[in-house]
C-alpha atoms as a PDB file:
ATOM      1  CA  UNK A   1      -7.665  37.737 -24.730  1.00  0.00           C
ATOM      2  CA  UNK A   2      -4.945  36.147 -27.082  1.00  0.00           C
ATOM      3  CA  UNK A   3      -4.597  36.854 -30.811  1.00  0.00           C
ATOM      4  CA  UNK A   4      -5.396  33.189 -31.636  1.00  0.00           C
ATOM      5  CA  UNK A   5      -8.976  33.735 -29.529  1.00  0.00           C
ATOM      6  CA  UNK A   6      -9.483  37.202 -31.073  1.00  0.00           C
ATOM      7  CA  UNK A   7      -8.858  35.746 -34.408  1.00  0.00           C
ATOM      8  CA  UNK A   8     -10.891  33.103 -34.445  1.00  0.00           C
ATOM      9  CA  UNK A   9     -14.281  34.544 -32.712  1.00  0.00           C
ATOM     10  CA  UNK A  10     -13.983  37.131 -35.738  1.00  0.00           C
ATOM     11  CA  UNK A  11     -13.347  34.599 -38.062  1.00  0.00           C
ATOM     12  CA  UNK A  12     -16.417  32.377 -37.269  1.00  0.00           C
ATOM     13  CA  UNK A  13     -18.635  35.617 -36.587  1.00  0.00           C
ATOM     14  CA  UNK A  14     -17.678  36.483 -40.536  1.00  0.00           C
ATOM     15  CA  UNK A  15     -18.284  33.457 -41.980  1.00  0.00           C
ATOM     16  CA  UNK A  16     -21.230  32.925 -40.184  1.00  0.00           C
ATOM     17  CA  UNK A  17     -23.066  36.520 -40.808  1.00  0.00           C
ATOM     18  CA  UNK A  18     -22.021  36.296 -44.677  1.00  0.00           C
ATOM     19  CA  UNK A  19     -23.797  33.557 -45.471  1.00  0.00           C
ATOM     20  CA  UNK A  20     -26.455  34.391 -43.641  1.00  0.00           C
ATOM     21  CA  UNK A  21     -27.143  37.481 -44.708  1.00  0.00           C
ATOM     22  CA  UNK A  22     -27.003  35.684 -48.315  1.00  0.00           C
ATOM     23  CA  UNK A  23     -29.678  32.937 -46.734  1.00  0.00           C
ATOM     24  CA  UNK A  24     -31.453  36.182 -45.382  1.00  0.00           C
ATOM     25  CA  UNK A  25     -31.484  38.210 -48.284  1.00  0.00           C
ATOM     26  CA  UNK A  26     -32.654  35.234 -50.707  1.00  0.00           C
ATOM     27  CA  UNK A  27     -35.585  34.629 -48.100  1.00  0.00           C
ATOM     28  CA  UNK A  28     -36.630  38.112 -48.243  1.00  0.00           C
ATOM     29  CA  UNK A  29     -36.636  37.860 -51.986  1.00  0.00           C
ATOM     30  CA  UNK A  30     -38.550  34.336 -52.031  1.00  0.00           C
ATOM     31  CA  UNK A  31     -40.882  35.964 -49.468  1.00  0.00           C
ATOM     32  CA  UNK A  32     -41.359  39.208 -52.194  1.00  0.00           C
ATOM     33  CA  UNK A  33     -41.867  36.560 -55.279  1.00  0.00           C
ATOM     34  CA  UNK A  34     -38.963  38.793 -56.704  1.00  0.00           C
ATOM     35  CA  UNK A  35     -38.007  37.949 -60.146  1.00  0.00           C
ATOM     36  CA  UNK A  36     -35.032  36.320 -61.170  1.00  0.00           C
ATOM     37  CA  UNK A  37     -33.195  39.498 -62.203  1.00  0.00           C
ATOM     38  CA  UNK A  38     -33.770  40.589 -58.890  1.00  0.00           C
ATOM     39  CA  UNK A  39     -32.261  37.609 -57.146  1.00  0.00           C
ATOM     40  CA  UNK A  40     -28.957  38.050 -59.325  1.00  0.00           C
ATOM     41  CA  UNK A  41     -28.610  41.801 -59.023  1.00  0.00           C
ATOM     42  CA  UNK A  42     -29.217  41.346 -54.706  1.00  0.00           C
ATOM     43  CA  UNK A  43     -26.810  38.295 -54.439  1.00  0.00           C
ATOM     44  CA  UNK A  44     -23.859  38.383 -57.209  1.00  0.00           C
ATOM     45  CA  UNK A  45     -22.232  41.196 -55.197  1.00  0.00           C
ATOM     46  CA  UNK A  46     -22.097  39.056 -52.336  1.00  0.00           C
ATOM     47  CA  UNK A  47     -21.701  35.554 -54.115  1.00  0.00           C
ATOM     48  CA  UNK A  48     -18.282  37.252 -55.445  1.00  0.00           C
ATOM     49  CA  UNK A  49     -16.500  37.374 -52.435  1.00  0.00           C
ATOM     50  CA  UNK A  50     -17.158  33.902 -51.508  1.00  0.00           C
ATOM     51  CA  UNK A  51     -13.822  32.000 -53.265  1.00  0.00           C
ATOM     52  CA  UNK A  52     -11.931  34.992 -51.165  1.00  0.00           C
ATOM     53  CA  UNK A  53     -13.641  34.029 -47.940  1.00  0.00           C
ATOM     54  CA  UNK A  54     -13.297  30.405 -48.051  1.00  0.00           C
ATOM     55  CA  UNK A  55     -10.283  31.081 -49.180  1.00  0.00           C
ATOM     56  CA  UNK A  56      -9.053  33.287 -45.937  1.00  0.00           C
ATOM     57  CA  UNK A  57      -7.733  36.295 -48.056  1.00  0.00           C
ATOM     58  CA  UNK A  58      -6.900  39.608 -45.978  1.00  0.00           C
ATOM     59  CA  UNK A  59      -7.957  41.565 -49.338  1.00  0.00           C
ATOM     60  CA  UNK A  60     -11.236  39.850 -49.791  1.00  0.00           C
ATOM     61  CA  UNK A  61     -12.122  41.248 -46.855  1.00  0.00           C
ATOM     62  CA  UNK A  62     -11.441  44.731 -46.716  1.00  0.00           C
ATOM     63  CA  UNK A  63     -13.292  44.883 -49.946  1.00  0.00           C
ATOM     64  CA  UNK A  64     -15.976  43.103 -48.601  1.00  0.00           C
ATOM     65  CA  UNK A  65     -16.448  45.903 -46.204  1.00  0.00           C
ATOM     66  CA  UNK A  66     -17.171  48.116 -49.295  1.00  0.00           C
ATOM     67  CA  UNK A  67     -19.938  46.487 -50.520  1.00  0.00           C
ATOM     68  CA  UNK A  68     -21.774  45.435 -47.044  1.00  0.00           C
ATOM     69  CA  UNK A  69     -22.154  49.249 -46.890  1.00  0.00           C
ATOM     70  CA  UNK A  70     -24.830  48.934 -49.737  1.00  0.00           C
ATOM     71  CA  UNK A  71     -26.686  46.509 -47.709  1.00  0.00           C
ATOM     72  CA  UNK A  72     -26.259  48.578 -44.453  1.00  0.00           C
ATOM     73  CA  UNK A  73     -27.770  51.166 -46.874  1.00  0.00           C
ATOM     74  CA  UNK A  74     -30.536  48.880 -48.189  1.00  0.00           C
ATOM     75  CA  UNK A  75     -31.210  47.663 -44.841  1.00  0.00           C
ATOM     76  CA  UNK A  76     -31.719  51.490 -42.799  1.00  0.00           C
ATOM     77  CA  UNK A  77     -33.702  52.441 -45.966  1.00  0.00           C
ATOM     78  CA  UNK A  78     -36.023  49.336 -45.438  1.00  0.00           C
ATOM     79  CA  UNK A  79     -36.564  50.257 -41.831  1.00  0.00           C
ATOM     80  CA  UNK A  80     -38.326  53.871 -42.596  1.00  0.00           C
ATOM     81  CA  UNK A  81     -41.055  52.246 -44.056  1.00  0.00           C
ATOM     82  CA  UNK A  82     -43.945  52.538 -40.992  1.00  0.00           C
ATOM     83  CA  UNK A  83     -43.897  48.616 -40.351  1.00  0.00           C
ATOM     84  CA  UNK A  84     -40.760  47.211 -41.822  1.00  0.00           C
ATOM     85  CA  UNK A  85     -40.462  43.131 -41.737  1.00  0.00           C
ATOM     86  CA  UNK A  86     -38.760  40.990 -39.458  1.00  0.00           C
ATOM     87  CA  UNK A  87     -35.962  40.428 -42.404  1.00  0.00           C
ATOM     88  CA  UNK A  88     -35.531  43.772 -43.047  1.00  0.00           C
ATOM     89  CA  UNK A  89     -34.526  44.243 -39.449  1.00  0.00           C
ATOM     90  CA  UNK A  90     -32.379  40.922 -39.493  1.00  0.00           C
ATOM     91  CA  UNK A  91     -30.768  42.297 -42.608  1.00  0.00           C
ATOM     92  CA  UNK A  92     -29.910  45.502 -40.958  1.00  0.00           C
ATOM     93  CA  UNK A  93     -28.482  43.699 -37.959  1.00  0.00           C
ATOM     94  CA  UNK A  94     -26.720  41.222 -40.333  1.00  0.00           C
ATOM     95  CA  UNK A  95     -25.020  43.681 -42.165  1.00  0.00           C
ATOM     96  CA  UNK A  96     -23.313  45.457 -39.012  1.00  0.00           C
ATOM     97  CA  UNK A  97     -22.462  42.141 -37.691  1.00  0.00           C
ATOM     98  CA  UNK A  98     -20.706  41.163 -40.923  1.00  0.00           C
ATOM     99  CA  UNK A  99     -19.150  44.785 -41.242  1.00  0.00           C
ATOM    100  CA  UNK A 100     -18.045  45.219 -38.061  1.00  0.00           C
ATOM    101  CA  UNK A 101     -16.745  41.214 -37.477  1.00  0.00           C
ATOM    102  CA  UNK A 102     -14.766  41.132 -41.108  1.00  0.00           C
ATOM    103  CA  UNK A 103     -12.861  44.726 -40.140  1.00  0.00           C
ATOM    104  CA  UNK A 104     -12.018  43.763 -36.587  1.00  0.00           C
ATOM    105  CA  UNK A 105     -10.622  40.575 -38.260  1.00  0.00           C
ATOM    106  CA  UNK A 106      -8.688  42.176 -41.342  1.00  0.00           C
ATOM    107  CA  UNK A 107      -7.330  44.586 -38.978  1.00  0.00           C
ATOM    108  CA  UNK A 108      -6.074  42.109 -36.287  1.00  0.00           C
ATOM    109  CA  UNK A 109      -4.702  40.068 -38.718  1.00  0.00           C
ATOM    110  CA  UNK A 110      -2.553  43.280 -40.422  1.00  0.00           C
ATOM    111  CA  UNK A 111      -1.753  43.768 -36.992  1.00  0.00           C
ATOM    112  CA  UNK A 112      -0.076  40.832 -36.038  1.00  0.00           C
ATOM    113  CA  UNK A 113       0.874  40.312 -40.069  1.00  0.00           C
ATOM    114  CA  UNK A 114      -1.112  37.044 -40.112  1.00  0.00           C
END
């Protein structure tokens, strides 16, 4: 597999898992009749990265690894419950997906010094 392919299957596997997990998250929320506080403390932390990301910066998203760990957190904490929801399970898987996709992709691109 070349460094171009590699690249860009991470690439399109972060962008897409970001936003949505954000589209997931605000569901879940809707879904909850959360209140608005609630809606900015969830999403900000996520909605921060997102000039970074379109952007394409290498240090947007090692950081972004950071903070998915909260939601990875969130997530497996939402699954003890004894029947969690569907979004708390697509949250969970989200959250790897975005963790795992953004640090394959930061790392091949330090790497290859992309």
């Amino acid at each position: 597999m070349t460094t171009e392919l590699k690249l860009s299957i991470s690439r399109f596997l972060t962008r897409s898992s970001y936003w949505l997990l954000m589209l997931t998250l605000a569901v879940h929320l809707w879904m909850q009749s959360a209140p608005a506080v609630i809606y900015f403390i969830s999403l900000v932390p996520l909605m921060i990265f997102i000039p970074g990301i379109l952007a394409d910066r290498l240090r947007t998203l090692i950081w972004l690894g950071f903070v998915v760990m909260l939601y990875f957190y969130n997530g497996v904490q939402n699954m003890a419950v004894p029947e969690p929801m569907t979004l708390d399970i697509v949250e969970l898987a989200l959250s790897v997906v975005l963790f795992s996709a953004a640090m394959f992709y930061a790392r091949v691109r330090q790497v290859n010094n992309l």
